[in-house]
N, C-alpha and C. Protein backbone atom coordinates (compact mmCIF):
# COMPACT_ATOMS: atom_id res chain seq x y z
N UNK A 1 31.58 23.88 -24.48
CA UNK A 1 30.54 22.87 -24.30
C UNK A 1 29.52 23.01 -25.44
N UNK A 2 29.48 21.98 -26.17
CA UNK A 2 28.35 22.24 -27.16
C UNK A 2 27.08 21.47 -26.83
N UNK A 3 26.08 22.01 -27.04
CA UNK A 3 24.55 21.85 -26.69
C UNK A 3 24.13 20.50 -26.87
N UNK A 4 23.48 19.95 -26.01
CA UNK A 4 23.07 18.56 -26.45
C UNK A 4 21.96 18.36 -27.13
N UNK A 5 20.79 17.37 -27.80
CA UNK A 5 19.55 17.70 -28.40
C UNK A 5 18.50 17.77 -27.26
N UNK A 6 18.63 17.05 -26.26
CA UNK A 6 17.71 17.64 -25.42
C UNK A 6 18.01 18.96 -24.50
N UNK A 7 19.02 20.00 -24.75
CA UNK A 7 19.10 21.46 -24.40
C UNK A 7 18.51 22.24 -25.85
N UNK A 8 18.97 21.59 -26.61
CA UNK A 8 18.42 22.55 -27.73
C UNK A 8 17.01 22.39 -28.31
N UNK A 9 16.23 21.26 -27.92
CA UNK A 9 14.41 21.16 -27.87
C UNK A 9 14.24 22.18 -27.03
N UNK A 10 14.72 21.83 -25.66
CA UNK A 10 14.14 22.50 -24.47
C UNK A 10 14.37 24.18 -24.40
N UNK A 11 14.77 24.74 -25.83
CA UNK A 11 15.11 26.21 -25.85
C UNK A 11 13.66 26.51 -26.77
N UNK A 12 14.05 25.03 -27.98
CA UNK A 12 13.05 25.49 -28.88
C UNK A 12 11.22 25.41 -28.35
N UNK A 13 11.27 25.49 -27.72
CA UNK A 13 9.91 24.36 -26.52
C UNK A 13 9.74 25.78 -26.24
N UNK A 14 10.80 26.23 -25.49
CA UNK A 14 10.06 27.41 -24.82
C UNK A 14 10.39 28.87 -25.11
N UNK A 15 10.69 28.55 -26.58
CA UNK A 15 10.56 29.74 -27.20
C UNK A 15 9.13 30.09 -27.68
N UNK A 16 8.35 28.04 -28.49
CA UNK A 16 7.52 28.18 -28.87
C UNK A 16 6.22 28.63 -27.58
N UNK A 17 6.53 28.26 -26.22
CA UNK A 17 5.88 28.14 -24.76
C UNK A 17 5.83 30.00 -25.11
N UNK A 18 7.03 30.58 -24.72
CA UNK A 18 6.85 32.17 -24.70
C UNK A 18 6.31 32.71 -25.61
N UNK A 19 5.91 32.53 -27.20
CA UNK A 19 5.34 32.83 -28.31
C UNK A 19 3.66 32.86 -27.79
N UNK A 20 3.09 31.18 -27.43
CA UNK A 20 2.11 31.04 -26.94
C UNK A 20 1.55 32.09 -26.02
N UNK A 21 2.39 32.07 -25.09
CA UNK A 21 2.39 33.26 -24.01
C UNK A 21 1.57 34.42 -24.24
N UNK A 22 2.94 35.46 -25.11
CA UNK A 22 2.92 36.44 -25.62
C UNK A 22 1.01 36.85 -26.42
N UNK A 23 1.03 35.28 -27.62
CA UNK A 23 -0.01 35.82 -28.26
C UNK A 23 -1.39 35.70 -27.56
N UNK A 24 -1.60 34.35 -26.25
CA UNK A 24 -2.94 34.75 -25.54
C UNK A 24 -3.15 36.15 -24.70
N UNK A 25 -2.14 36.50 -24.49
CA UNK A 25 -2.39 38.23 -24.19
C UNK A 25 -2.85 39.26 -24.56
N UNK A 26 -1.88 38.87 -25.87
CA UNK A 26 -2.26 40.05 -26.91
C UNK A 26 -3.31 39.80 -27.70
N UNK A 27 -3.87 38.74 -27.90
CA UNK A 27 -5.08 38.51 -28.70
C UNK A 27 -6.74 39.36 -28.76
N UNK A 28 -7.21 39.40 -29.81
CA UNK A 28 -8.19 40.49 -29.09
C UNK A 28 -9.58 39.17 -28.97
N UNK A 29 -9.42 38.14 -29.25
CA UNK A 29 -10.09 37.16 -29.57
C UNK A 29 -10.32 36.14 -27.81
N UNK A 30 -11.24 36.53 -27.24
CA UNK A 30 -11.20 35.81 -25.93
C UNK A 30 -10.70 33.90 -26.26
N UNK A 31 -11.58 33.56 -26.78
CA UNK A 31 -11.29 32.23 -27.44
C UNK A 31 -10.46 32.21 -28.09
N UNK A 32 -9.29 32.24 -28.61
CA UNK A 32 -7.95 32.18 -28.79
C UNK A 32 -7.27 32.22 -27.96
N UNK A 33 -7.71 33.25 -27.11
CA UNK A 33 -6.72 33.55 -25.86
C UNK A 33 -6.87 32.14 -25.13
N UNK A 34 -8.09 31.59 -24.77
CA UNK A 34 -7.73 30.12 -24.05
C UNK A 34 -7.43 28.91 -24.58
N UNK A 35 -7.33 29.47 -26.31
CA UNK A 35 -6.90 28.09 -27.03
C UNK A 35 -5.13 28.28 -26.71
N UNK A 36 -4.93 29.43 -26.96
CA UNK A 36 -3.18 29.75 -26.76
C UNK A 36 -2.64 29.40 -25.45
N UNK A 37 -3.61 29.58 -24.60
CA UNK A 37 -3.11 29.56 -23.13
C UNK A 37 -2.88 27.58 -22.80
N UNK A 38 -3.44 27.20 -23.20
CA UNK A 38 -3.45 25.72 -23.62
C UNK A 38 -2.18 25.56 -24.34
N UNK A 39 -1.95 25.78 -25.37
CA UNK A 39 -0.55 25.90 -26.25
C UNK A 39 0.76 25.73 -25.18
N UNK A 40 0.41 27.16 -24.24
CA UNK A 40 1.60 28.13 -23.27
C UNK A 40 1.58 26.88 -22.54
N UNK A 41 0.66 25.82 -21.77
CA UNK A 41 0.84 25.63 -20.78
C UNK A 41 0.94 24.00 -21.17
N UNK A 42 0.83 23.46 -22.17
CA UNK A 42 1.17 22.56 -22.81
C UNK A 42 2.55 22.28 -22.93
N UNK A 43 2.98 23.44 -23.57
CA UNK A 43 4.63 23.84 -23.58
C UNK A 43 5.06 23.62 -22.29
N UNK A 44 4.96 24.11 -21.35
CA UNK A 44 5.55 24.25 -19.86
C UNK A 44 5.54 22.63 -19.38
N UNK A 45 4.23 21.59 -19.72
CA UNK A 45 4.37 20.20 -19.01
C UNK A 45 5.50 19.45 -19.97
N UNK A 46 6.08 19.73 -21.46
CA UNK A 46 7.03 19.30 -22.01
C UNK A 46 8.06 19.61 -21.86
N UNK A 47 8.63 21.08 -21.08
CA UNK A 47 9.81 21.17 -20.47
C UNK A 47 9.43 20.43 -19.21
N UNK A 48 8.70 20.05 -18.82
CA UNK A 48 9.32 19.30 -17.57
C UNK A 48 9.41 17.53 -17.75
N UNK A 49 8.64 17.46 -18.66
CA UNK A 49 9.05 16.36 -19.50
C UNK A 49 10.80 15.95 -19.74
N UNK A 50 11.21 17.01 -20.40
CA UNK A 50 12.37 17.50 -21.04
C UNK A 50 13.59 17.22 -19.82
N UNK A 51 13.18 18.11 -18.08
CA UNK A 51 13.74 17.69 -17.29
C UNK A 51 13.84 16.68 -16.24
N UNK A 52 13.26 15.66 -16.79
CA UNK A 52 12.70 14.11 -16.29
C UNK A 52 11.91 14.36 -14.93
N UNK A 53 10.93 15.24 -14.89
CA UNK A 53 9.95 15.47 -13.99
C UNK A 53 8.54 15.30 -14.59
N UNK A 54 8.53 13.71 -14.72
CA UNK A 54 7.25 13.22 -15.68
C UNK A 54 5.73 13.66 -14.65
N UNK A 55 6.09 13.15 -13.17
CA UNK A 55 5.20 13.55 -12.38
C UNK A 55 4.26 14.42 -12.30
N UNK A 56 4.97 15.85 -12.11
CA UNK A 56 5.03 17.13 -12.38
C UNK A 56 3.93 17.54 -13.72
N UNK A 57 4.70 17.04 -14.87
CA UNK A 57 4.13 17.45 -16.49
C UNK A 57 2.90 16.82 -16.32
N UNK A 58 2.44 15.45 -15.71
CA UNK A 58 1.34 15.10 -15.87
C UNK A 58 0.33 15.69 -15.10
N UNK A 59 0.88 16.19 -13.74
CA UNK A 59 0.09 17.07 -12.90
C UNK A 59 -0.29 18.65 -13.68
N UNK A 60 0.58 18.90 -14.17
CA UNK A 60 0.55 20.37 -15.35
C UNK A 60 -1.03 19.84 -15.99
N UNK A 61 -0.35 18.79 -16.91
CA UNK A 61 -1.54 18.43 -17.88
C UNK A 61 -2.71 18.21 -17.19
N UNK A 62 -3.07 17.48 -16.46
CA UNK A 62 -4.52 16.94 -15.86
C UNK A 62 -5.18 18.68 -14.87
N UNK A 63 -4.06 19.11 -14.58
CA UNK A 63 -5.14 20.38 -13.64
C UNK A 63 -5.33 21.78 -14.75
N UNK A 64 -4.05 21.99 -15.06
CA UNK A 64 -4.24 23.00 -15.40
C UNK A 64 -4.46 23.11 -17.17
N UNK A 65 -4.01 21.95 -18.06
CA UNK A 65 -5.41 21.76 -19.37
C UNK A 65 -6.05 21.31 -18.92
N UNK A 66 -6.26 20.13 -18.27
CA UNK A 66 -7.49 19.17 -18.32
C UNK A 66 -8.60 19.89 -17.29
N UNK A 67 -8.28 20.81 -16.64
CA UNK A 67 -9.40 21.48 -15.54
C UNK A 67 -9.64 23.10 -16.03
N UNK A 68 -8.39 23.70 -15.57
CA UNK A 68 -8.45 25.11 -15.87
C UNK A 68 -8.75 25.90 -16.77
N UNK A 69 -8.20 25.36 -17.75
CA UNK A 69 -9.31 25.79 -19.24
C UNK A 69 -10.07 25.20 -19.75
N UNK A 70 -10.02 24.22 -19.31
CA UNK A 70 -12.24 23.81 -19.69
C UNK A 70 -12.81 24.35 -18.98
N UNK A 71 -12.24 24.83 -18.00
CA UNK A 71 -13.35 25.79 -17.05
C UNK A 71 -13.65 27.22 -17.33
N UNK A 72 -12.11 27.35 -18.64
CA UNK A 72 -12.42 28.69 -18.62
C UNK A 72 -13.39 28.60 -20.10
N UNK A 73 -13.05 27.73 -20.79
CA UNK A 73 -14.04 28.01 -21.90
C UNK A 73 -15.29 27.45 -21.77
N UNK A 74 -15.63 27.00 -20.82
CA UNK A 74 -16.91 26.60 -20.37
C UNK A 74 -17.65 27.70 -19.35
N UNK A 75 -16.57 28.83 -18.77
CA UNK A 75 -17.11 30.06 -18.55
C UNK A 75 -17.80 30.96 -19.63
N UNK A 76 -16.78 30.92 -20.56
CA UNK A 76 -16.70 31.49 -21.92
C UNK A 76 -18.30 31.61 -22.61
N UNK A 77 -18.39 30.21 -22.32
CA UNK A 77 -19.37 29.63 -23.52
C UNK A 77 -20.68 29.83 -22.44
N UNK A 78 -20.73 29.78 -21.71
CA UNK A 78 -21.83 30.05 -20.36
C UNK A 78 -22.42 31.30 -20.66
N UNK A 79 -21.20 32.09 -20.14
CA UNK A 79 -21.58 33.66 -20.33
C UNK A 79 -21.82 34.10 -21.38
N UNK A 80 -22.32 33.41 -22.81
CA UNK A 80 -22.24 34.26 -24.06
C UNK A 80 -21.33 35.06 -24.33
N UNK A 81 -19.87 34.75 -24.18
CA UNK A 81 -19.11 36.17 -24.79
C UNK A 81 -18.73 35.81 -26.20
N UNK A 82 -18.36 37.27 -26.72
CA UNK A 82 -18.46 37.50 -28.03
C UNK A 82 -17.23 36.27 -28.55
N UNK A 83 -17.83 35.87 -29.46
CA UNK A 83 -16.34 34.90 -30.28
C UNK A 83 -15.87 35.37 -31.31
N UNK A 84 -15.98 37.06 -31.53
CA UNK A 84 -15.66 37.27 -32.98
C UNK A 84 -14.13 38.14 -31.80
N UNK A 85 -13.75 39.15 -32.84
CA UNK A 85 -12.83 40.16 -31.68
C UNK A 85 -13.61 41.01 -30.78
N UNK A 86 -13.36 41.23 -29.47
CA UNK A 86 -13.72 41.77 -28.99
C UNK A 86 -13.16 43.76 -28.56
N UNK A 87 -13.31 44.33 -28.82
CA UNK A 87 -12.93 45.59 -28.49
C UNK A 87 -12.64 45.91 -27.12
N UNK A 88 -13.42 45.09 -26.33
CA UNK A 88 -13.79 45.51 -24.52
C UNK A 88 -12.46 44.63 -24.62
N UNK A 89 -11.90 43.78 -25.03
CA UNK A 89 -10.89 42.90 -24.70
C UNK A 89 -9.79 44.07 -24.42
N UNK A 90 -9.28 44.88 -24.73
CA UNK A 90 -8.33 45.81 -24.92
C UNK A 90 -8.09 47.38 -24.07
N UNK A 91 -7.86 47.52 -22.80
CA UNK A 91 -8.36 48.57 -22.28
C UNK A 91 -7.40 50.01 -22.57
N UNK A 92 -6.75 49.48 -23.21
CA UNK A 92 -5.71 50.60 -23.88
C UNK A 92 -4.33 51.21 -22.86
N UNK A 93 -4.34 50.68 -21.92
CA UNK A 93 -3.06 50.33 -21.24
C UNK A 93 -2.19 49.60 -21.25
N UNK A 94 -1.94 49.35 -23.09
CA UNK A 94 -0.63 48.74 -23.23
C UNK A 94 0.56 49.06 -22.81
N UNK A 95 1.23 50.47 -22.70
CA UNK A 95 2.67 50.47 -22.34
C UNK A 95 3.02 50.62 -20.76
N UNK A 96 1.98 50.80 -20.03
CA UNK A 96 2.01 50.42 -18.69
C UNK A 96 1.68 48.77 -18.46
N UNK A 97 1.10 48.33 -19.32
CA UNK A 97 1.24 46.89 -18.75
C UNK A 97 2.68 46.30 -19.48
N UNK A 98 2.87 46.65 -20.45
CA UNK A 98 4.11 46.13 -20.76
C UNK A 98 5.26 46.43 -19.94
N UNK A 99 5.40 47.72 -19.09
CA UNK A 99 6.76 48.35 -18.42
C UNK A 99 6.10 47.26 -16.80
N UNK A 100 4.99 46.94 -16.86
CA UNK A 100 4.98 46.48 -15.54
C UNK A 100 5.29 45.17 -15.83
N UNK A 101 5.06 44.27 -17.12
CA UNK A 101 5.36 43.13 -17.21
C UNK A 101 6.97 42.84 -17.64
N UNK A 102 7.03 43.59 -17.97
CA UNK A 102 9.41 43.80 -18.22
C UNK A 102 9.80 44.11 -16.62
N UNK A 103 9.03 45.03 -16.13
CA UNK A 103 9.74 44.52 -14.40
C UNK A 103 9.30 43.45 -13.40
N UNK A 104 8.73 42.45 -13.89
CA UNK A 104 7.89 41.49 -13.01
C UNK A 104 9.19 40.33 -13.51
N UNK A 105 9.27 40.15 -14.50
CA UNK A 105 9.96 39.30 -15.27
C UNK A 105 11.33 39.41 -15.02
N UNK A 106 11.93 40.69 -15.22
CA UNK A 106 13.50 41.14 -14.42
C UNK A 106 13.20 41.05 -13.25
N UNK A 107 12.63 41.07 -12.41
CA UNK A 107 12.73 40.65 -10.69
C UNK A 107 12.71 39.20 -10.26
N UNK A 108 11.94 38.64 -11.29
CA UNK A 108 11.41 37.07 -11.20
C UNK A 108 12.79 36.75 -11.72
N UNK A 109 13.61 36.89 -12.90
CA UNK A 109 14.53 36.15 -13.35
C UNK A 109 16.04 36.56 -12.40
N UNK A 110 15.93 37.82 -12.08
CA UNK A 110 17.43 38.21 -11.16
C UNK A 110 16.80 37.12 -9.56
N UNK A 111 15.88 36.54 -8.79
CA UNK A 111 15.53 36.56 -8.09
C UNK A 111 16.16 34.79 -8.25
N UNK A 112 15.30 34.17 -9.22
CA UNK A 112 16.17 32.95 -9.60
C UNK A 112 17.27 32.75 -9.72
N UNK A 113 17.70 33.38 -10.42
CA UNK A 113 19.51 33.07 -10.75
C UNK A 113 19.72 33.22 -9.61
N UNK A 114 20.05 34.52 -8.27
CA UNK A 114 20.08 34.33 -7.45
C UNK A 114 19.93 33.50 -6.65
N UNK A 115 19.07 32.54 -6.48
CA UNK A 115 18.73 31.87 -5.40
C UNK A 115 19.40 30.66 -5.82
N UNK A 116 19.67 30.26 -7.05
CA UNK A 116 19.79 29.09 -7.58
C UNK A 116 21.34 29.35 -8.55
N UNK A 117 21.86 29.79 -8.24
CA UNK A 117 23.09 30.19 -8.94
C UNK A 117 24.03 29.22 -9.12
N UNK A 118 24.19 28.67 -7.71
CA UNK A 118 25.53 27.68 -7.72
C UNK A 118 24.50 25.96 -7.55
N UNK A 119 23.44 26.10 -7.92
CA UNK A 119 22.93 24.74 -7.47
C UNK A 119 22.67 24.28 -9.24
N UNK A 120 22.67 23.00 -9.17
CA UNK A 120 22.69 21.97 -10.83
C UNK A 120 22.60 20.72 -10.61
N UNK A 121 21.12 20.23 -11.22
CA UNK A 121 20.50 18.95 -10.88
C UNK A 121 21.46 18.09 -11.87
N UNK A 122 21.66 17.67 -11.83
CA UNK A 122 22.26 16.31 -12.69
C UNK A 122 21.37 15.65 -13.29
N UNK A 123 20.96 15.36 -14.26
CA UNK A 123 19.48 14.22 -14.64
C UNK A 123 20.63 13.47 -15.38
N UNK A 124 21.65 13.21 -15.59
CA UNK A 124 21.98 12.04 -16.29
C UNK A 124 22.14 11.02 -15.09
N UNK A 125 22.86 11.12 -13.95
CA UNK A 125 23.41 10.08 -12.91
C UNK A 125 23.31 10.43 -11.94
N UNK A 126 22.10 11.30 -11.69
CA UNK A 126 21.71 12.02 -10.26
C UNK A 126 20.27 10.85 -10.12
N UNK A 127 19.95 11.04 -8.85
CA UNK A 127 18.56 10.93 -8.12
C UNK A 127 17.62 11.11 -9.53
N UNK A 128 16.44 10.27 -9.25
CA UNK A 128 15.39 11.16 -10.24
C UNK A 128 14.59 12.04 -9.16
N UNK A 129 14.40 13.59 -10.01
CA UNK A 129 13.99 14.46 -9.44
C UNK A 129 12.12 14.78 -9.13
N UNK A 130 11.59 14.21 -10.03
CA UNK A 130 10.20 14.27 -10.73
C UNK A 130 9.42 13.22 -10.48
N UNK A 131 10.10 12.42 -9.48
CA UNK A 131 9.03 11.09 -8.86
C UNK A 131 7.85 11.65 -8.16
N UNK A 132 7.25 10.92 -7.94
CA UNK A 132 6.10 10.81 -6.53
C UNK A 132 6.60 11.08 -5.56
N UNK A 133 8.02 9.62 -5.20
CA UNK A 133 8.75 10.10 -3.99
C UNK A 133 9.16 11.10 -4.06
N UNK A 134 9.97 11.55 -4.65
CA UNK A 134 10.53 12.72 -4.20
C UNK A 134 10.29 13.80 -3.77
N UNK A 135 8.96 14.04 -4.76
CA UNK A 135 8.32 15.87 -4.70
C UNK A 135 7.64 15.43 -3.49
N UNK A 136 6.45 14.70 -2.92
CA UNK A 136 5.64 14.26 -1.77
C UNK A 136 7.18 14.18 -0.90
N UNK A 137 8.04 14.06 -0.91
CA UNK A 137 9.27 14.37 0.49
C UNK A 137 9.48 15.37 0.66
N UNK A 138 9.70 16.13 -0.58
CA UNK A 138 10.03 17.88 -0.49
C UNK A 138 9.08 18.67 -0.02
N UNK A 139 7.71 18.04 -0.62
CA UNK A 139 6.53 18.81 -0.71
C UNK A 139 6.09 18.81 0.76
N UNK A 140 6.45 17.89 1.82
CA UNK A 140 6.00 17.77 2.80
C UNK A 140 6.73 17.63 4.16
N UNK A 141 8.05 17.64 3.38
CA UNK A 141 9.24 18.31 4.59
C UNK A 141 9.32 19.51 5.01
N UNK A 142 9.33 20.01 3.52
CA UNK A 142 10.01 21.40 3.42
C UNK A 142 8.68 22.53 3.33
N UNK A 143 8.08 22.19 2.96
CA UNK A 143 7.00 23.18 2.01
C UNK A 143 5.34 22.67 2.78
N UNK A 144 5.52 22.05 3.93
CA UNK A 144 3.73 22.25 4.33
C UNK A 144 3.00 23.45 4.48
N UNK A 145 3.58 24.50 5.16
CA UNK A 145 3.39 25.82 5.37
C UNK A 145 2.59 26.54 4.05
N UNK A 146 3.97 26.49 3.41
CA UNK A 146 3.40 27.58 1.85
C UNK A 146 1.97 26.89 1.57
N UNK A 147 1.92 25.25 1.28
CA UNK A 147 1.33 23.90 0.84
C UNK A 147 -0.38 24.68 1.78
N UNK A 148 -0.39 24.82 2.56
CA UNK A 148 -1.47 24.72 3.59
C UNK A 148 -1.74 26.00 3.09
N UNK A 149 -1.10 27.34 3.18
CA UNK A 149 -1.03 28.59 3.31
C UNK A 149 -2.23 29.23 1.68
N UNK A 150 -1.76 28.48 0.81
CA UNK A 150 -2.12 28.41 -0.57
C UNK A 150 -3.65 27.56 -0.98
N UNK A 151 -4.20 26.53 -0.11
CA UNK A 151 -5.14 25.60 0.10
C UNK A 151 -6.22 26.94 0.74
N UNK A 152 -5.67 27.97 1.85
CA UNK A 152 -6.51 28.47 2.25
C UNK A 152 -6.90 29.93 1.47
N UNK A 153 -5.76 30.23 0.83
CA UNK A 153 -6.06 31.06 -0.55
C UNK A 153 -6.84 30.68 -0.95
N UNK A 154 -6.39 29.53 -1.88
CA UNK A 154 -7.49 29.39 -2.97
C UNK A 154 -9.18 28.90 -1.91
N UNK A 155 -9.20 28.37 -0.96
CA UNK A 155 -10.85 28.32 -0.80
C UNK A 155 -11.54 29.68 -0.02
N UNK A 156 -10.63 30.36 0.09
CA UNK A 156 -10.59 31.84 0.09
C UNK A 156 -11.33 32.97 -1.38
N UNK A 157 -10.43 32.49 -2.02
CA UNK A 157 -11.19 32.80 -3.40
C UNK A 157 -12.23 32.25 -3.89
N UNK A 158 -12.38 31.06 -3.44
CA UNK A 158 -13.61 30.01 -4.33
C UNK A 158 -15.18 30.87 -3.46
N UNK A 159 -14.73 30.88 -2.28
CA UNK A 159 -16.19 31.63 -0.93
C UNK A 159 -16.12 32.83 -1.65
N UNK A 160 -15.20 33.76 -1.91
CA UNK A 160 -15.32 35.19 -2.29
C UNK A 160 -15.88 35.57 -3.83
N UNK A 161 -15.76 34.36 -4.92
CA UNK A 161 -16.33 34.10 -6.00
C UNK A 161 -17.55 33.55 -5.92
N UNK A 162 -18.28 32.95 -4.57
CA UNK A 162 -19.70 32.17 -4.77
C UNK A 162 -20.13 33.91 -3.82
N UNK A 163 -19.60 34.58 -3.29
CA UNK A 163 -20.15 35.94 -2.55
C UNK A 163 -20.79 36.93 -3.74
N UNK A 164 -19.98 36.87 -4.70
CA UNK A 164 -20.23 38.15 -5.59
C UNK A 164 -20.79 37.59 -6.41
N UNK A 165 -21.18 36.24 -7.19
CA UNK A 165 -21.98 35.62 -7.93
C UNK A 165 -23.08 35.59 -6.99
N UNK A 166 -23.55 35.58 -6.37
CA UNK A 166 -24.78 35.38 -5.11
C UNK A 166 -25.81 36.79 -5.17
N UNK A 167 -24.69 37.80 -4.96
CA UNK A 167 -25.08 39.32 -4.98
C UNK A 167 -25.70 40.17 -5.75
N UNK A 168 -27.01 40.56 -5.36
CA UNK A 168 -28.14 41.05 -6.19
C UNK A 168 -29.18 40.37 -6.64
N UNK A 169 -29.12 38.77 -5.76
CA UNK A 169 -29.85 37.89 -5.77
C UNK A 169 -30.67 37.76 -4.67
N UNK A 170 -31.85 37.56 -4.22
CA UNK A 170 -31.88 37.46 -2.86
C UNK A 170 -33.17 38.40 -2.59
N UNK A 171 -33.66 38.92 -1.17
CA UNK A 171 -34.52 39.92 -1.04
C UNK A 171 -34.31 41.30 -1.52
N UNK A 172 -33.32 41.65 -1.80
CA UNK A 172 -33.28 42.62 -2.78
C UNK A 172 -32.35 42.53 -3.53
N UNK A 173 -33.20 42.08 -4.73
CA UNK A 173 -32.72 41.36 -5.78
C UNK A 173 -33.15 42.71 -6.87
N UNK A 174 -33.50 41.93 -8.14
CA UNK A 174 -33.80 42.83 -9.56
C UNK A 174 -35.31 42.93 -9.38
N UNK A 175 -35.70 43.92 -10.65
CA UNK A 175 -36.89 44.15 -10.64
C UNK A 175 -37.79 42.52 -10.86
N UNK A 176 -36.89 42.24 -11.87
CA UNK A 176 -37.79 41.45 -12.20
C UNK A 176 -38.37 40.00 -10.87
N UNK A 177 -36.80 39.67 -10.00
CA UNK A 177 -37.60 38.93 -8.54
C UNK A 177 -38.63 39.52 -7.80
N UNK A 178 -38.77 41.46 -8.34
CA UNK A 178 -39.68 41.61 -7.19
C UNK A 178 -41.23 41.72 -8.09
N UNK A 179 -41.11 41.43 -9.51
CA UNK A 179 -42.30 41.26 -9.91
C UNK A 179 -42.62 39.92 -9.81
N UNK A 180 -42.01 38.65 -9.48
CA UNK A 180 -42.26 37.49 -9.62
C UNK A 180 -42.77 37.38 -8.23
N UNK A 181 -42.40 37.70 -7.04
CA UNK A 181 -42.99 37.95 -5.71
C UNK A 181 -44.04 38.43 -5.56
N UNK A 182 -44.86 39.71 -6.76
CA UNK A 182 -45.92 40.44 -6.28
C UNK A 182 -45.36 41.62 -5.44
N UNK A 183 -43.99 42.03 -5.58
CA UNK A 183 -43.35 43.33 -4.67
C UNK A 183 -44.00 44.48 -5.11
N UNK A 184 -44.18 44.07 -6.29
CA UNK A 184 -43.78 45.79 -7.52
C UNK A 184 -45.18 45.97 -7.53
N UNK A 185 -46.34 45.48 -7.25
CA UNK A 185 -47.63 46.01 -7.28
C UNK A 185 -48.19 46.16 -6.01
N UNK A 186 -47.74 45.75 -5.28
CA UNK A 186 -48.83 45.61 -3.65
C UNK A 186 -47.55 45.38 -2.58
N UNK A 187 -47.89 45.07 -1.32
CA UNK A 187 -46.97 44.67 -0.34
C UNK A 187 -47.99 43.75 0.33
N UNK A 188 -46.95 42.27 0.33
CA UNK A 188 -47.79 41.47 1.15
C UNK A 188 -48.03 41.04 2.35
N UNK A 189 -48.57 40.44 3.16
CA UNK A 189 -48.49 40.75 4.89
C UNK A 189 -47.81 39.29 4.76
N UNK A 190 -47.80 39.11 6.33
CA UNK A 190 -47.38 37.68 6.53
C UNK A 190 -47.88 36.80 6.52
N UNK A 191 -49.19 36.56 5.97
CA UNK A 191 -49.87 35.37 6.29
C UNK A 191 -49.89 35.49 4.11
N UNK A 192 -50.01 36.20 3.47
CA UNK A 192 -49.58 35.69 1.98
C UNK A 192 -50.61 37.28 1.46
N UNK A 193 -51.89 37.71 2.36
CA UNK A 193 -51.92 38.52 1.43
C UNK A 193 -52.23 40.03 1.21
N UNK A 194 -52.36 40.43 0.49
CA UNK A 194 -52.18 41.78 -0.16
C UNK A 194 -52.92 42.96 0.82
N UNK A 195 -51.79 44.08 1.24
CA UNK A 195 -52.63 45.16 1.56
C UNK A 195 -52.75 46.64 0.82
């Protein structure tokens, strides 16, 4: 069987997708890292492009460029972090993150083939796979559970991220709220003043 041009984009796609990958990781440059990660995930809505799941790629594009990394470089740019290289970027546990990321990847890929071994979409004269209809049938036949399960994750995380941004704010807060109160020189009664 020799390769058709849309198998052989869709190798070169995500070779360039895994390159992307690779270098927002390794970068010591925070801002690179979310220009690359853009790249990586750019790549990923053109393979699905590639496998006529236009739906899908546009949902890729609009949440996760069009939201997720403007959010992150609008974190970026919020927090003042450094835009030159950063040193703190690097905690020096490269070959443990690498032996943990070579077994995440061999479990993830034996786990697929597995599951999906004997199954093969057809996109020339099959169903289209990448509609509205379709995924909203799958998505809501098959998959409400995970669908719901994941909704309460993430607003799980969003409460547990407004908890620890909140913290150290408040009645005992920093020095400086308790000099803006009048804490740090006197103690005041309840009616406003000083004893």
């Amino acid at each position: 069987m020799s390769p058709t041009g849309v198998e052989i984009l869709f190798l070169l796609v995500g070779l360039l997708t895994l390159g992307a990958a690779i270098t927002a990781v390794t970068t010591r440059q925070l801002v690179h890292a979310a220009l690359w990660l853009v790249v990586a995930l750019g790549g990923i809505a053109v393979e699905y492009l590639l496998l006529s799941a236009e739906f899908i790629a546009w949902v890729q594009v609009l949440i996760y460029v069009g939201a997720v990394v403007v959010l992150l470089l609008f974190g970026l740019m919020l927090t003042r972090a450094p835009i030159g290289p950063s040193p703190d970027a690097d905690s020096g546990n490269r070959t443990v993150a690498l032996a943990v990321a070579v077994t995440a990847a061999a479990v993830l890929v034996t786990v697929v083939v597995d599951a999906f071994r004997t199954t093969w979409i057809d996109l020339e004269s099959g169903a289209p796979q990448g509609t509205t209809d379709v995924t909203g049938r799958i998505l809501f036949q098959h998959w409400v559970l995970p669908f719901e399960a994941l909704s309460v994750l993430l607003l799980a995380a969003l409460v547990g991220a407004i908890v620890l941004s909140r913290r150290g704010s408040g009645r005992n807060g920093t020095a400086a709220d308790d000099a803006a109160t009048g804490a740090g020189d006197g103690t005041r009664t309840a009616d406003g003043g000083e004893r």
